[in-house]
PDB file of N, CA and C in Angstrom:
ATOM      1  N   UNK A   1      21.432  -0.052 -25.386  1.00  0.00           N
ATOM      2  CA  UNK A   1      20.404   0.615 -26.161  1.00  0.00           C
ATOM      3  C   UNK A   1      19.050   0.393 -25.492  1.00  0.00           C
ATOM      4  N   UNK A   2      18.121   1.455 -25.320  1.00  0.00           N
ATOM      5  CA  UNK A   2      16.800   1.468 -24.543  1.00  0.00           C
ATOM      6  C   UNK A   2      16.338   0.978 -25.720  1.00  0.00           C
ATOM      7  N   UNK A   3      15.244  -0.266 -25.050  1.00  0.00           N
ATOM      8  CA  UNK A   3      14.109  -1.143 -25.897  1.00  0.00           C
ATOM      9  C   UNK A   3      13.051   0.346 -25.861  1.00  0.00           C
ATOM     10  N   UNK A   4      12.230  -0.776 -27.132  1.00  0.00           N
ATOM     11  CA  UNK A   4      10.968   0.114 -27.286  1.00  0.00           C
ATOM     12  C   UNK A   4       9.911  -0.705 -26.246  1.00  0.00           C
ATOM     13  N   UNK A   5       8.910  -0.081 -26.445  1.00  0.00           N
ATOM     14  CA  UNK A   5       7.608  -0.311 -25.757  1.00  0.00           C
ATOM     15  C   UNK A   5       6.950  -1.423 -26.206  1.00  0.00           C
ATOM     16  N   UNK A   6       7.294  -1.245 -27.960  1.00  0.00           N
ATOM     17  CA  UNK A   6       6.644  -2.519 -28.796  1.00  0.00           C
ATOM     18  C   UNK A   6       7.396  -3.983 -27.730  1.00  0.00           C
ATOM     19  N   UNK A   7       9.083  -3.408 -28.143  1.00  0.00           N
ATOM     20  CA  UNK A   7       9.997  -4.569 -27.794  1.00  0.00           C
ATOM     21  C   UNK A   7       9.435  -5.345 -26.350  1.00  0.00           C
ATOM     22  N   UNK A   8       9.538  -4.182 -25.241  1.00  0.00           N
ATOM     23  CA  UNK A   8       8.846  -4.879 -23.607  1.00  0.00           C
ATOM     24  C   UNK A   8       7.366  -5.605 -23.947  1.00  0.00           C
ATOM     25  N   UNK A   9       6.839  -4.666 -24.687  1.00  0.00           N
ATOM     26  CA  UNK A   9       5.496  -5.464 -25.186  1.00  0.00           C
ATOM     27  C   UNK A   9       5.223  -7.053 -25.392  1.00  0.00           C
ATOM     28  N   UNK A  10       6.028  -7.336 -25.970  1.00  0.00           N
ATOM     29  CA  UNK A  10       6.889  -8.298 -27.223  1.00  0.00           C
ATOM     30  C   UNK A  10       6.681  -9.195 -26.032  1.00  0.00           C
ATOM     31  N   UNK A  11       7.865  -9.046 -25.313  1.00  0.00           N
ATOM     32  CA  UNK A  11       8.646  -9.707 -24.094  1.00  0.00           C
ATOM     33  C   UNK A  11       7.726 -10.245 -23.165  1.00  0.00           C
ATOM     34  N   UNK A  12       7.175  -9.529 -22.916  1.00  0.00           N
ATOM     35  CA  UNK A  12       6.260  -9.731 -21.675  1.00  0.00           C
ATOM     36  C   UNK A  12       5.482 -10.476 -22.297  1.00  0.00           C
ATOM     37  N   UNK A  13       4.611 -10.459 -23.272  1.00  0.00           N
ATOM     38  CA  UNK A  13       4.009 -11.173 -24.125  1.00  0.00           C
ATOM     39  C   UNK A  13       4.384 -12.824 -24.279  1.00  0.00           C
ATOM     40  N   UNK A  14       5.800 -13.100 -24.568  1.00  0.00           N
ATOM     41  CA  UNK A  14       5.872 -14.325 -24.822  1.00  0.00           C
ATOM     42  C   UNK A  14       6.201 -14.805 -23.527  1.00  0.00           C
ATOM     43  N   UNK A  15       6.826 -14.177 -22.488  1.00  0.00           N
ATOM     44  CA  UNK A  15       7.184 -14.818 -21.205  1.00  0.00           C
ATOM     45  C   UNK A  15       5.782 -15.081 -20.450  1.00  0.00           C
ATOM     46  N   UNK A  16       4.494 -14.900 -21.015  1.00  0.00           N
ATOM     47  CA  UNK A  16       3.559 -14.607 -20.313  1.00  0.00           C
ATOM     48  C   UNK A  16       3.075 -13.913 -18.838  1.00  0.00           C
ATOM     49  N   UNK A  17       3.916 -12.595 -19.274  1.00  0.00           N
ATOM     50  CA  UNK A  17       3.662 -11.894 -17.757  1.00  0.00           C
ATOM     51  C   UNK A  17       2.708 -11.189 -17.857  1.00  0.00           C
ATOM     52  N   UNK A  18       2.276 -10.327 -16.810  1.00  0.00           N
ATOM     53  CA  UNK A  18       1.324  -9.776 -16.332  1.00  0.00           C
ATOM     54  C   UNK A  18       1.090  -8.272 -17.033  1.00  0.00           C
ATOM     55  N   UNK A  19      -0.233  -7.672 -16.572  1.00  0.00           N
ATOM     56  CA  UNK A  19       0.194  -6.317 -17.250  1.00  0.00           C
ATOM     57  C   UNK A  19       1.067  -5.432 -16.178  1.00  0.00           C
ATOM     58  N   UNK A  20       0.814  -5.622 -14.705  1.00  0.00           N
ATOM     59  CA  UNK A  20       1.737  -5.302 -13.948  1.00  0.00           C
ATOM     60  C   UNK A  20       3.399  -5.522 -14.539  1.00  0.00           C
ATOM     61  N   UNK A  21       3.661  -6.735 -14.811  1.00  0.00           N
ATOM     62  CA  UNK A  21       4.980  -6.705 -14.825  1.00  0.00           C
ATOM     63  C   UNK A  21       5.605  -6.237 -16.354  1.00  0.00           C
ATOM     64  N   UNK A  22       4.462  -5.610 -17.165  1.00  0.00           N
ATOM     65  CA  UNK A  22       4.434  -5.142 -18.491  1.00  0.00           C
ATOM     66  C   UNK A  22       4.851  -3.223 -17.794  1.00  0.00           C
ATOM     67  N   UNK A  23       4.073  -2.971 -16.987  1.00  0.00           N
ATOM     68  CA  UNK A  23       4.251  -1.557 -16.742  1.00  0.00           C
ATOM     69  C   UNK A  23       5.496  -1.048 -15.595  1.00  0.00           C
ATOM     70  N   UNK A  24       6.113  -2.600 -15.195  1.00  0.00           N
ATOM     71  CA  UNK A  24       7.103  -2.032 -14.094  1.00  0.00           C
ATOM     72  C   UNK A  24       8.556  -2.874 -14.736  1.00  0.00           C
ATOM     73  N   UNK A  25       8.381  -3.113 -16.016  1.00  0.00           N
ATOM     74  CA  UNK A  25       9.358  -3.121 -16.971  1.00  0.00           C
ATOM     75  C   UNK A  25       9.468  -1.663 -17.694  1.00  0.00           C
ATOM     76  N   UNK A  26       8.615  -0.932 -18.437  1.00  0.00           N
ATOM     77  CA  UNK A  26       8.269   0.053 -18.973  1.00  0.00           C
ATOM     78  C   UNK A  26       9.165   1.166 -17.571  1.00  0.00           C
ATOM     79  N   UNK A  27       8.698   1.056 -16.483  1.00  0.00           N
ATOM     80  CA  UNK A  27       9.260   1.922 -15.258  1.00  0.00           C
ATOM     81  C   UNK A  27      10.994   1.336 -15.275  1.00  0.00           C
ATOM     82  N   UNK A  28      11.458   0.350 -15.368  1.00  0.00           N
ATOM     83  CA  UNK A  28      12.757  -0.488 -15.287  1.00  0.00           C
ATOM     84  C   UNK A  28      13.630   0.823 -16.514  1.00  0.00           C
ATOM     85  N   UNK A  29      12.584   0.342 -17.328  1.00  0.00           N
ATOM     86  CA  UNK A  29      13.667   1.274 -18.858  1.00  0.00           C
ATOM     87  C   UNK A  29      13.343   2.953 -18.882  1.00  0.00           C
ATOM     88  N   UNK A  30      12.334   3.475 -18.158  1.00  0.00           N
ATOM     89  CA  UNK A  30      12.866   5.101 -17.966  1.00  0.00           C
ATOM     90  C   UNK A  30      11.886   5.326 -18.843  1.00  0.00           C
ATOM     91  N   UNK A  31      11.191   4.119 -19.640  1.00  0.00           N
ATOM     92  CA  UNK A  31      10.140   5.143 -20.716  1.00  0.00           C
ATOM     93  C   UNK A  31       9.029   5.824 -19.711  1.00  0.00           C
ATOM     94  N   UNK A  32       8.350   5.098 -18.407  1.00  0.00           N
ATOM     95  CA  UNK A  32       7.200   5.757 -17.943  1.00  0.00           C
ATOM     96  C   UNK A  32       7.464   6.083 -16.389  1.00  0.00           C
ATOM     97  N   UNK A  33       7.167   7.090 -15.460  1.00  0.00           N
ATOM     98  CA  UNK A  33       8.257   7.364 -14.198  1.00  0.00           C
ATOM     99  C   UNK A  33       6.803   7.121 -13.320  1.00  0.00           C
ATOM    100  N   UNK A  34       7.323   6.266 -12.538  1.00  0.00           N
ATOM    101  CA  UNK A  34       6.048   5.798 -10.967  1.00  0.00           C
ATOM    102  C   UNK A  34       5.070   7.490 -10.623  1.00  0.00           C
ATOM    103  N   UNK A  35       4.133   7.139 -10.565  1.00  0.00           N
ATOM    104  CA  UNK A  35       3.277   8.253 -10.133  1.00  0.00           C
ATOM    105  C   UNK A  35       2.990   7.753  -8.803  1.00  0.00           C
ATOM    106  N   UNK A  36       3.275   8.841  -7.982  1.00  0.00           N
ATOM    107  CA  UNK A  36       2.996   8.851  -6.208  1.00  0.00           C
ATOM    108  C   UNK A  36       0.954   9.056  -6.574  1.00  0.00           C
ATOM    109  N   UNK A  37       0.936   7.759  -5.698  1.00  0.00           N
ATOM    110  CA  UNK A  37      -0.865   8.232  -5.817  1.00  0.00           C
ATOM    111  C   UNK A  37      -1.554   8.240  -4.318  1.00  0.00           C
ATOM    112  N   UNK A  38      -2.457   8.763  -4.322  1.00  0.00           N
ATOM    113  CA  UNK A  38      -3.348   9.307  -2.960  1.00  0.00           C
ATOM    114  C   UNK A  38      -4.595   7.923  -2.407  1.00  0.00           C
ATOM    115  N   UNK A  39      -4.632   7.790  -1.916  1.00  0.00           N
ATOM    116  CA  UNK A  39      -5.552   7.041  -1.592  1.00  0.00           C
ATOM    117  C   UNK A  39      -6.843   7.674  -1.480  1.00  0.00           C
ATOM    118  N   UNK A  40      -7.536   6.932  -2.077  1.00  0.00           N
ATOM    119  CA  UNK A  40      -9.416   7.540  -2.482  1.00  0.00           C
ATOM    120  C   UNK A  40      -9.932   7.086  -1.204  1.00  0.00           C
ATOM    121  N   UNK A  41     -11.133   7.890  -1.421  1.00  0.00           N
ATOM    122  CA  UNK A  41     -11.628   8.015  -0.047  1.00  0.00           C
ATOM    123  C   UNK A  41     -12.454   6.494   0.634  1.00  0.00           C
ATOM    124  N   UNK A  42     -12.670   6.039  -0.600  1.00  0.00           N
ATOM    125  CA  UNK A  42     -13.139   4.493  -0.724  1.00  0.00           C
ATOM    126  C   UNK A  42     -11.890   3.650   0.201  1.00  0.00           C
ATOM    127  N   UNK A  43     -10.387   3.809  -0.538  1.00  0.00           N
ATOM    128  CA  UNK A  43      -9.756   3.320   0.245  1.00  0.00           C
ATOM    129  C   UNK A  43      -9.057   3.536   1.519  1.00  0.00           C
ATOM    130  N   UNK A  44      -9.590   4.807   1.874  1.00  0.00           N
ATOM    131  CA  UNK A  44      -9.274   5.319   3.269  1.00  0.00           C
ATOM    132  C   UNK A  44     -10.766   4.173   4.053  1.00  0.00           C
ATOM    133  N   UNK A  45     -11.496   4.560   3.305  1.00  0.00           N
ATOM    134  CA  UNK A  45     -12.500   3.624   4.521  1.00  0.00           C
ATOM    135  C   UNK A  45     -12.208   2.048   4.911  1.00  0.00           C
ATOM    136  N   UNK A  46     -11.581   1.839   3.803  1.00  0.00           N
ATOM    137  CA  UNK A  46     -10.969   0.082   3.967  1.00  0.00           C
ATOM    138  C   UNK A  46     -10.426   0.049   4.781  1.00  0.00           C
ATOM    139  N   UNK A  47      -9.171   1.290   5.120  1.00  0.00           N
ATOM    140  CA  UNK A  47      -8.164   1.542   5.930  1.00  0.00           C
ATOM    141  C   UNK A  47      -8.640   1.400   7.865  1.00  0.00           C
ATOM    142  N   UNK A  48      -9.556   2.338   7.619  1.00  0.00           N
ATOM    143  CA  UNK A  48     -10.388   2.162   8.870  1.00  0.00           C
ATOM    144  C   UNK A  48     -11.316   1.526   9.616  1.00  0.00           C
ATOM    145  N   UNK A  49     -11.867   0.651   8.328  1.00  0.00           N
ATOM    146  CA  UNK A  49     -12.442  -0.553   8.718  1.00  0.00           C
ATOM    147  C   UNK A  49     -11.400  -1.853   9.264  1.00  0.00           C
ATOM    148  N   UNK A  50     -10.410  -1.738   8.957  1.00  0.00           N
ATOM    149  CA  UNK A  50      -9.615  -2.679   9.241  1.00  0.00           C
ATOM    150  C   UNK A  50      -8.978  -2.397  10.763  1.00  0.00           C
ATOM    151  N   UNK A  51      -8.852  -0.990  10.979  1.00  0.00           N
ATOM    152  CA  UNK A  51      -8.195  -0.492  12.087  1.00  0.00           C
ATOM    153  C   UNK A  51      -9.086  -1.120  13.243  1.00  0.00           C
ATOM    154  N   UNK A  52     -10.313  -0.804  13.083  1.00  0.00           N
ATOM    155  CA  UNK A  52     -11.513  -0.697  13.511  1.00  0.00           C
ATOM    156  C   UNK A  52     -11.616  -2.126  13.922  1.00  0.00           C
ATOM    157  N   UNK A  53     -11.934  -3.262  13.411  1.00  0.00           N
ATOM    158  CA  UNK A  53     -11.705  -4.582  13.782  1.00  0.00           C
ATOM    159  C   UNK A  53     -10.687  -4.919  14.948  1.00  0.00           C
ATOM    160  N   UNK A  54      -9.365  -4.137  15.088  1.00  0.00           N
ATOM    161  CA  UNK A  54      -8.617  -4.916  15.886  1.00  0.00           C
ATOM    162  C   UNK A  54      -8.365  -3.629  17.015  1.00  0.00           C
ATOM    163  N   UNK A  55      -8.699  -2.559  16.978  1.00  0.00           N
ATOM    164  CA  UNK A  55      -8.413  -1.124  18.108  1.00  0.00           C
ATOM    165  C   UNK A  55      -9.364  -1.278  18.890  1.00  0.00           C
ATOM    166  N   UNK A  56      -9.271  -1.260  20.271  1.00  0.00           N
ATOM    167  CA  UNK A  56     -10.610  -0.814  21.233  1.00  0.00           C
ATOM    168  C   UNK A  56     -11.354   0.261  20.919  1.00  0.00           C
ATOM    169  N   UNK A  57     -10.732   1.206  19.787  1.00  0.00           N
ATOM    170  CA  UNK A  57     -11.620   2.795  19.756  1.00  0.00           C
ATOM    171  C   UNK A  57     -12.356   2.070  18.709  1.00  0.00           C
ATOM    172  N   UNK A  58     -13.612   2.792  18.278  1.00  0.00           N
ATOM    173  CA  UNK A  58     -13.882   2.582  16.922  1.00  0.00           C
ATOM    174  C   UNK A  58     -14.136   4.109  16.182  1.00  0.00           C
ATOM    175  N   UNK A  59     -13.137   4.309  15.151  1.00  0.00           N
ATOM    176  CA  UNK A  59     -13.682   5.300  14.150  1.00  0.00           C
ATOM    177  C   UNK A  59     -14.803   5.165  12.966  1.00  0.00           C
ATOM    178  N   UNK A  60     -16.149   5.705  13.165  1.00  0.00           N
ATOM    179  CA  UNK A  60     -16.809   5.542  11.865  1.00  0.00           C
ATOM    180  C   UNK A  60     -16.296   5.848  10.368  1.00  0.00           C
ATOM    181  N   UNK A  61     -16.830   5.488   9.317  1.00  0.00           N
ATOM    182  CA  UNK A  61     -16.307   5.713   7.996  1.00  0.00           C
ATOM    183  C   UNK A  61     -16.015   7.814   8.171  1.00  0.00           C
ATOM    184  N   UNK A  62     -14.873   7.825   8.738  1.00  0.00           N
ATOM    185  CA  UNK A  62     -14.811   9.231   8.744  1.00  0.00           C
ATOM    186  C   UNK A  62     -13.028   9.289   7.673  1.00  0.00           C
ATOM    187  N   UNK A  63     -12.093  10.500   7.657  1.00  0.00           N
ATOM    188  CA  UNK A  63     -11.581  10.769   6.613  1.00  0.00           C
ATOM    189  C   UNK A  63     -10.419  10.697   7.705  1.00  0.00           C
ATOM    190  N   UNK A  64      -9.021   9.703   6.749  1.00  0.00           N
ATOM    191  CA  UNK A  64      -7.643   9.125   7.260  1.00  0.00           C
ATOM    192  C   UNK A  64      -6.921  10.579   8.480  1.00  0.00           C
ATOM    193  N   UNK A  65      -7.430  11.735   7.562  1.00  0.00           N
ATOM    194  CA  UNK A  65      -6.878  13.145   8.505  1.00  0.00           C
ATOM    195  C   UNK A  65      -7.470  13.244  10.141  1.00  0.00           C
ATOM    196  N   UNK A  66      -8.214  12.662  10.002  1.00  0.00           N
ATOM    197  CA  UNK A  66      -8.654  12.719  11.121  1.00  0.00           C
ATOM    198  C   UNK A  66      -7.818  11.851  12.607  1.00  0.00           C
ATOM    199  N   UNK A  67      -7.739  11.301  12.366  1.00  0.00           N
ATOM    200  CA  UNK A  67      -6.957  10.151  13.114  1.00  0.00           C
ATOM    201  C   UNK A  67      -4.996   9.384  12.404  1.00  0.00           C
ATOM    202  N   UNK A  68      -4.769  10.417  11.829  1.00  0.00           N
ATOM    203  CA  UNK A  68      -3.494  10.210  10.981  1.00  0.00           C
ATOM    204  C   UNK A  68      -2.421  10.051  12.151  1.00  0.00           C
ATOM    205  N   UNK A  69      -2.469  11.011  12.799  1.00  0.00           N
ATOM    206  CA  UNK A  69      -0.959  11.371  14.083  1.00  0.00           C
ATOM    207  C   UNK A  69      -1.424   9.955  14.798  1.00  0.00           C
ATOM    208  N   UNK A  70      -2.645   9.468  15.240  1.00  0.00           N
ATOM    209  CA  UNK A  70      -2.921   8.469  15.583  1.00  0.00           C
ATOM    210  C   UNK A  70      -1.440   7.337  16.263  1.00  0.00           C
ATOM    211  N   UNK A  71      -0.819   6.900  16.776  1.00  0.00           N
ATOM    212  CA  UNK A  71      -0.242   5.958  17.223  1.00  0.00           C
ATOM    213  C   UNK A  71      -0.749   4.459  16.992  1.00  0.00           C
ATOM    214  N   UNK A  72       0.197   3.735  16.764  1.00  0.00           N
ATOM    215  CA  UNK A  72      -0.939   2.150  16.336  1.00  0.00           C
ATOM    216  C   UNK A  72      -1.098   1.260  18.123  1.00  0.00           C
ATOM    217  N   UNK A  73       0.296   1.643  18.807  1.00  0.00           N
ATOM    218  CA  UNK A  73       0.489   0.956  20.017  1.00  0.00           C
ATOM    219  C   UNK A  73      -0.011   1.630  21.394  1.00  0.00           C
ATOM    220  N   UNK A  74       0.147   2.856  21.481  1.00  0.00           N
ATOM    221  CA  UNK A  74      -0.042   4.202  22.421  1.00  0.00           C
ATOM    222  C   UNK A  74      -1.678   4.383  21.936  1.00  0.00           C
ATOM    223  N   UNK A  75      -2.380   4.589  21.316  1.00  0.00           N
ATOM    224  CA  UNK A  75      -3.371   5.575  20.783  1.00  0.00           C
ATOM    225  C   UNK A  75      -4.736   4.495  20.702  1.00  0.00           C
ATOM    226  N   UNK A  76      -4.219   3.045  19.793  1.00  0.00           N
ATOM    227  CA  UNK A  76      -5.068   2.240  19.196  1.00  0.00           C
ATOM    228  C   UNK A  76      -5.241   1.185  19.891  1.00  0.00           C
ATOM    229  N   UNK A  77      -4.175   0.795  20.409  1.00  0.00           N
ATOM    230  CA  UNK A  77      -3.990  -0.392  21.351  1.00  0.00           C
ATOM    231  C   UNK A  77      -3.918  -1.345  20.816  1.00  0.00           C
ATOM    232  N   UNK A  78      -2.807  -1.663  19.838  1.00  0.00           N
ATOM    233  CA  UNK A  78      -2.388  -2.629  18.708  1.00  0.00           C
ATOM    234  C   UNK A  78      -1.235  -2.754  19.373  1.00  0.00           C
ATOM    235  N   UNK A  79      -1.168  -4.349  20.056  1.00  0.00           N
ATOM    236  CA  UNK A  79       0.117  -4.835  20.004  1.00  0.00           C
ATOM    237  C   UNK A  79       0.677  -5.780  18.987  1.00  0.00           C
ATOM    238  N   UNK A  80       1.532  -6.482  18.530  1.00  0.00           N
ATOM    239  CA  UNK A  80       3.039  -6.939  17.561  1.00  0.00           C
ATOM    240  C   UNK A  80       1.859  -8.111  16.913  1.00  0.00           C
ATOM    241  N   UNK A  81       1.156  -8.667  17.247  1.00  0.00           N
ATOM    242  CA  UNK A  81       0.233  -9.471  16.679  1.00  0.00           C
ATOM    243  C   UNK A  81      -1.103  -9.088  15.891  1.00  0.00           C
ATOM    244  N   UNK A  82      -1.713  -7.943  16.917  1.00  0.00           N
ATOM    245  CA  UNK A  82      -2.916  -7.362  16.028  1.00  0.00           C
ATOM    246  C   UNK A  82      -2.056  -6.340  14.936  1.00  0.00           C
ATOM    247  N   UNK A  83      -0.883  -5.474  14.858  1.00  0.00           N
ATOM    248  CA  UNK A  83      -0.631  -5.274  13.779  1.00  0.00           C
ATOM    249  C   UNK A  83      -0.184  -5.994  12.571  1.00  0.00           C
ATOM    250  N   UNK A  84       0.574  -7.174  12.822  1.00  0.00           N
ATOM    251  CA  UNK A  84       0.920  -8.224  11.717  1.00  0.00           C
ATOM    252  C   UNK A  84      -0.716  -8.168  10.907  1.00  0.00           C
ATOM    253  N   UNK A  85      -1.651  -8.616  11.644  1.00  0.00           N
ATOM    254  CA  UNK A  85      -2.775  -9.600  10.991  1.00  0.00           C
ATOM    255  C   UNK A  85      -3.279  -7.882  10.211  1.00  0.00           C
ATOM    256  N   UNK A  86      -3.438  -6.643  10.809  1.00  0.00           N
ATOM    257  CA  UNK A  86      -3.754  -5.698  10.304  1.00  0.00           C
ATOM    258  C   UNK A  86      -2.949  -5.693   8.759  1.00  0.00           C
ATOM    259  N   UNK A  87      -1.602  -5.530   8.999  1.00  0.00           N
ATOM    260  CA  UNK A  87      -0.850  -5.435   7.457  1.00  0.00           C
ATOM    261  C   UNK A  87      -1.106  -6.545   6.576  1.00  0.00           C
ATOM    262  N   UNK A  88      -1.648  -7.650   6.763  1.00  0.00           N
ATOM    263  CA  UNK A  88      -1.980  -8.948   6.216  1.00  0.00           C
ATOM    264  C   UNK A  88      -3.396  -8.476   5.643  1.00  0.00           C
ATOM    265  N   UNK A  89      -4.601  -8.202   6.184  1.00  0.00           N
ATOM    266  CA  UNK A  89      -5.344  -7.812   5.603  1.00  0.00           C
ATOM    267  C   UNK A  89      -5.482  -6.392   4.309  1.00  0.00           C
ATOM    268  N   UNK A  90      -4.783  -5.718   5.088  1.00  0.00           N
ATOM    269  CA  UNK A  90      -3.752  -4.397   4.046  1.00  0.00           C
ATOM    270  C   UNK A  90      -3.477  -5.044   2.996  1.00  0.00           C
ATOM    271  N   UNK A  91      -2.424  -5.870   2.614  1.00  0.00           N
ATOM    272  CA  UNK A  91      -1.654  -6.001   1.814  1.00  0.00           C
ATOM    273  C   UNK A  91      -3.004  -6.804   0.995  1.00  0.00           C
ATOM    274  N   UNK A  92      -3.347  -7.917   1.397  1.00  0.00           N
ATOM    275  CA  UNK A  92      -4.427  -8.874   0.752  1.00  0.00           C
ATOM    276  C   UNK A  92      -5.309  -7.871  -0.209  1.00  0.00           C
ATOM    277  N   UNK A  93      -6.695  -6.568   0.841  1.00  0.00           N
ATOM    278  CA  UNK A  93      -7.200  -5.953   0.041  1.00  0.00           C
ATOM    279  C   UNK A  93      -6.442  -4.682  -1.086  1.00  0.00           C
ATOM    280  N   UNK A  94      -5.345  -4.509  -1.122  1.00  0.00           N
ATOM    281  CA  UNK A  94      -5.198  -3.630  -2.126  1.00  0.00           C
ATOM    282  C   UNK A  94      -3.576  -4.531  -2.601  1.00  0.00           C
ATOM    283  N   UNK A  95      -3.765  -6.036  -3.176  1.00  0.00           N
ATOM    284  CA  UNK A  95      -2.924  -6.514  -3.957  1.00  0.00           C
ATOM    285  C   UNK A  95      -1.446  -6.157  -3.585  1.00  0.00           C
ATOM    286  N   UNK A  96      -0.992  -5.233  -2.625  1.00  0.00           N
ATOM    287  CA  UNK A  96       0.057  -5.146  -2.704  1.00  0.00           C
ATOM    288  C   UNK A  96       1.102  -5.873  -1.237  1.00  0.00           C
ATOM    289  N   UNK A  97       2.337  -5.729  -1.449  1.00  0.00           N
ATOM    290  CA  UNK A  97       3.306  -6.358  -0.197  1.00  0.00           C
ATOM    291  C   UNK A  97       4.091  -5.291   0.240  1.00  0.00           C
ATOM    292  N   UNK A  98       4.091  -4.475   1.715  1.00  0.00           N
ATOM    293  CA  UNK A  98       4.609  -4.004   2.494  1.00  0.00           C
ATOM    294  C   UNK A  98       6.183  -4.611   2.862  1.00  0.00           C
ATOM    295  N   UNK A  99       7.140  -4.044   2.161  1.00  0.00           N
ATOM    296  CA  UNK A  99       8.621  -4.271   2.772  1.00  0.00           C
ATOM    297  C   UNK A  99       8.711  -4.356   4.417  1.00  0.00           C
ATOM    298  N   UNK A 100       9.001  -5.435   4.510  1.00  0.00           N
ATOM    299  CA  UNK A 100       9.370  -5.628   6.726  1.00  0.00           C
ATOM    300  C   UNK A 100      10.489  -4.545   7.260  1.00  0.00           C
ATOM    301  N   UNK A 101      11.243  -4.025   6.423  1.00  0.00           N
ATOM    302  CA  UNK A 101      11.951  -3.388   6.745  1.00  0.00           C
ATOM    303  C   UNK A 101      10.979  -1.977   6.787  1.00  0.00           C
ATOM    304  N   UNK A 102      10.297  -1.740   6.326  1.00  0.00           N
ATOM    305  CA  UNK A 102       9.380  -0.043   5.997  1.00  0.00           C
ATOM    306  C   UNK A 102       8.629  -0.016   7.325  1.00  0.00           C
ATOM    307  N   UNK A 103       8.158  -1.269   7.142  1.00  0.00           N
ATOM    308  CA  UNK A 103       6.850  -1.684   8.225  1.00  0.00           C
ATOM    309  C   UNK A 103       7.266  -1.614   9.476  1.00  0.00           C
ATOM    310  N   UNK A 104       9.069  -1.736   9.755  1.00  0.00           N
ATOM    311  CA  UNK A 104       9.520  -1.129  11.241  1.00  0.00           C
ATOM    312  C   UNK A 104       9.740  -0.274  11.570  1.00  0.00           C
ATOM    313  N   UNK A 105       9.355   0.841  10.560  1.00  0.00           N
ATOM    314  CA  UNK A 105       9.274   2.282  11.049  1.00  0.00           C
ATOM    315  C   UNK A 105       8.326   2.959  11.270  1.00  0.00           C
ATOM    316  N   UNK A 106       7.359   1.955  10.983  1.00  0.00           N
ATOM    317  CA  UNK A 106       5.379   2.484  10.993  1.00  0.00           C
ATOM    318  C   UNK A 106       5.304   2.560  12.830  1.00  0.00           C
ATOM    319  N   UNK A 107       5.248   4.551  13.207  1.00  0.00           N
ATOM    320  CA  UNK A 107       4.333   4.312  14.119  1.00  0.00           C
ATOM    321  C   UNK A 107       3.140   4.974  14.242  1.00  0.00           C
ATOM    322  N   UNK A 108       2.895   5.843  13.076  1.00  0.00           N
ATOM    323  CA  UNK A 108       1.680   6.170  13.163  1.00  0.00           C
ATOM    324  C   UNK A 108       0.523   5.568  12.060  1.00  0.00           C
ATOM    325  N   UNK A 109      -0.542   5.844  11.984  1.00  0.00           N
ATOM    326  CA  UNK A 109      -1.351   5.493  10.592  1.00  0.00           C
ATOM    327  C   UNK A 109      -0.965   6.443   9.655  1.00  0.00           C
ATOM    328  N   UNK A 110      -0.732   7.508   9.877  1.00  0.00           N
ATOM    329  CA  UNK A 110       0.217   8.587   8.675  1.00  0.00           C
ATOM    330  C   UNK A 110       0.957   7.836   7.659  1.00  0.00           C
ATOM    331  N   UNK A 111       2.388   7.200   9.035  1.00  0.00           N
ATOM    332  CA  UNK A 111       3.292   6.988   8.256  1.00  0.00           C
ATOM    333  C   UNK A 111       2.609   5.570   7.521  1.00  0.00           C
ATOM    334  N   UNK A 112       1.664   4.734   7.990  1.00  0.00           N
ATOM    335  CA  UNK A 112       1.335   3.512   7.260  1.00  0.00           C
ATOM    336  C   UNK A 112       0.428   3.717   5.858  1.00  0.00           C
ATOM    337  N   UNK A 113      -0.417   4.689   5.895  1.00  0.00           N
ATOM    338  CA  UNK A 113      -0.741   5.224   4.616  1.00  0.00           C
ATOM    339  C   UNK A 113       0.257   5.754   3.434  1.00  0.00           C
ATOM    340  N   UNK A 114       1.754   6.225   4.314  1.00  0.00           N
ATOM    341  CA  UNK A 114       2.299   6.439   3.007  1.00  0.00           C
ATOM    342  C   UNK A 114       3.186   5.454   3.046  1.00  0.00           C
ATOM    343  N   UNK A 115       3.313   4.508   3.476  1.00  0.00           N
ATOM    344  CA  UNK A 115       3.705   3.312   2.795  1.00  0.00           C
ATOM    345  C   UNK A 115       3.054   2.944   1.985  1.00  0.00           C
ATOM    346  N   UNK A 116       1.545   2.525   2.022  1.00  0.00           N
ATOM    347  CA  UNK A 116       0.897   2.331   1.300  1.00  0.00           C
ATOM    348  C   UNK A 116       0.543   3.196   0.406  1.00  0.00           C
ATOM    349  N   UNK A 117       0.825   4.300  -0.016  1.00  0.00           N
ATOM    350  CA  UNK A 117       0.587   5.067  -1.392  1.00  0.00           C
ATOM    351  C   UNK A 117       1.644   4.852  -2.238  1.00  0.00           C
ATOM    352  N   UNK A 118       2.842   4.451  -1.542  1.00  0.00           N
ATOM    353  CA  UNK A 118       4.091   4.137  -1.975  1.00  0.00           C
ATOM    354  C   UNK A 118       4.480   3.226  -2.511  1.00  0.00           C
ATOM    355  N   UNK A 119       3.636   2.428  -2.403  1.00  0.00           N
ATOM    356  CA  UNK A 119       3.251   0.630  -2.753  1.00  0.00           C
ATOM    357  C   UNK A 119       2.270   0.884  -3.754  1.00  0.00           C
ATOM    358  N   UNK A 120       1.396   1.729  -4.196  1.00  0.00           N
ATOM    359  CA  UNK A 120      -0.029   1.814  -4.985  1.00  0.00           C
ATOM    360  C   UNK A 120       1.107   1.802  -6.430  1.00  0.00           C
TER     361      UNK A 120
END
């Protein structure tokens, strides 16, 4: 039998969890379905400020389309170390954790943005 909302409410409540783990219980039971979200333009600039720190190019606060097909190893000149510390800062500013398995298929900034929308 599907709990109510009160019930997860309830739950989460006395286990003292989070509101995160209040809304990805709610996603667990089918009452509320993950929304794919876009990254704001605020957080495209995070994106590129970070790139920006460890690439010989530097892109100004300009827009993710611009430099998306981008390559991280070919293009940016990110080798196996400056990308680790890149996804480390990633993950740190927007709270979330990148699967190692996802993260070995990242070769462009494209595909690393939609990991990361995928993670939002």
């Amino acid at each position: 039998m599907k709990k109510s909302v009160h019930e997860i409410y309830t739950e989460c409540k006395d286990k003292n969890l989070t509101d995160k783990d209040f809304i990805n219980r709610l996603k667990e039971e089918g009452i509320i379905k993950p929304i794919k979200k876009k990254l704001t333009g605020i957080q495209e600039i995070k994106i590129i400020k970070e790139i920006n720190k460890i690439s010989e190019f530097h892109f100004f606060p300009i827009k993710i389309e611009r430099i998306k097909d981008k390559k991280f190893k070919k293009d940016l000149g990110f080798d196996e170390l400056n990308f680790v510390e890149f996804v480390m800062e990633i993950e740190k500013l927007f709270e979330i954790s990148l699967p190692d398995d996802k993260l070995n298929q990242v070769k462009t900034v494209n595909d690393f943005v939609e990991l990361v929308e995928n993670q939002l």
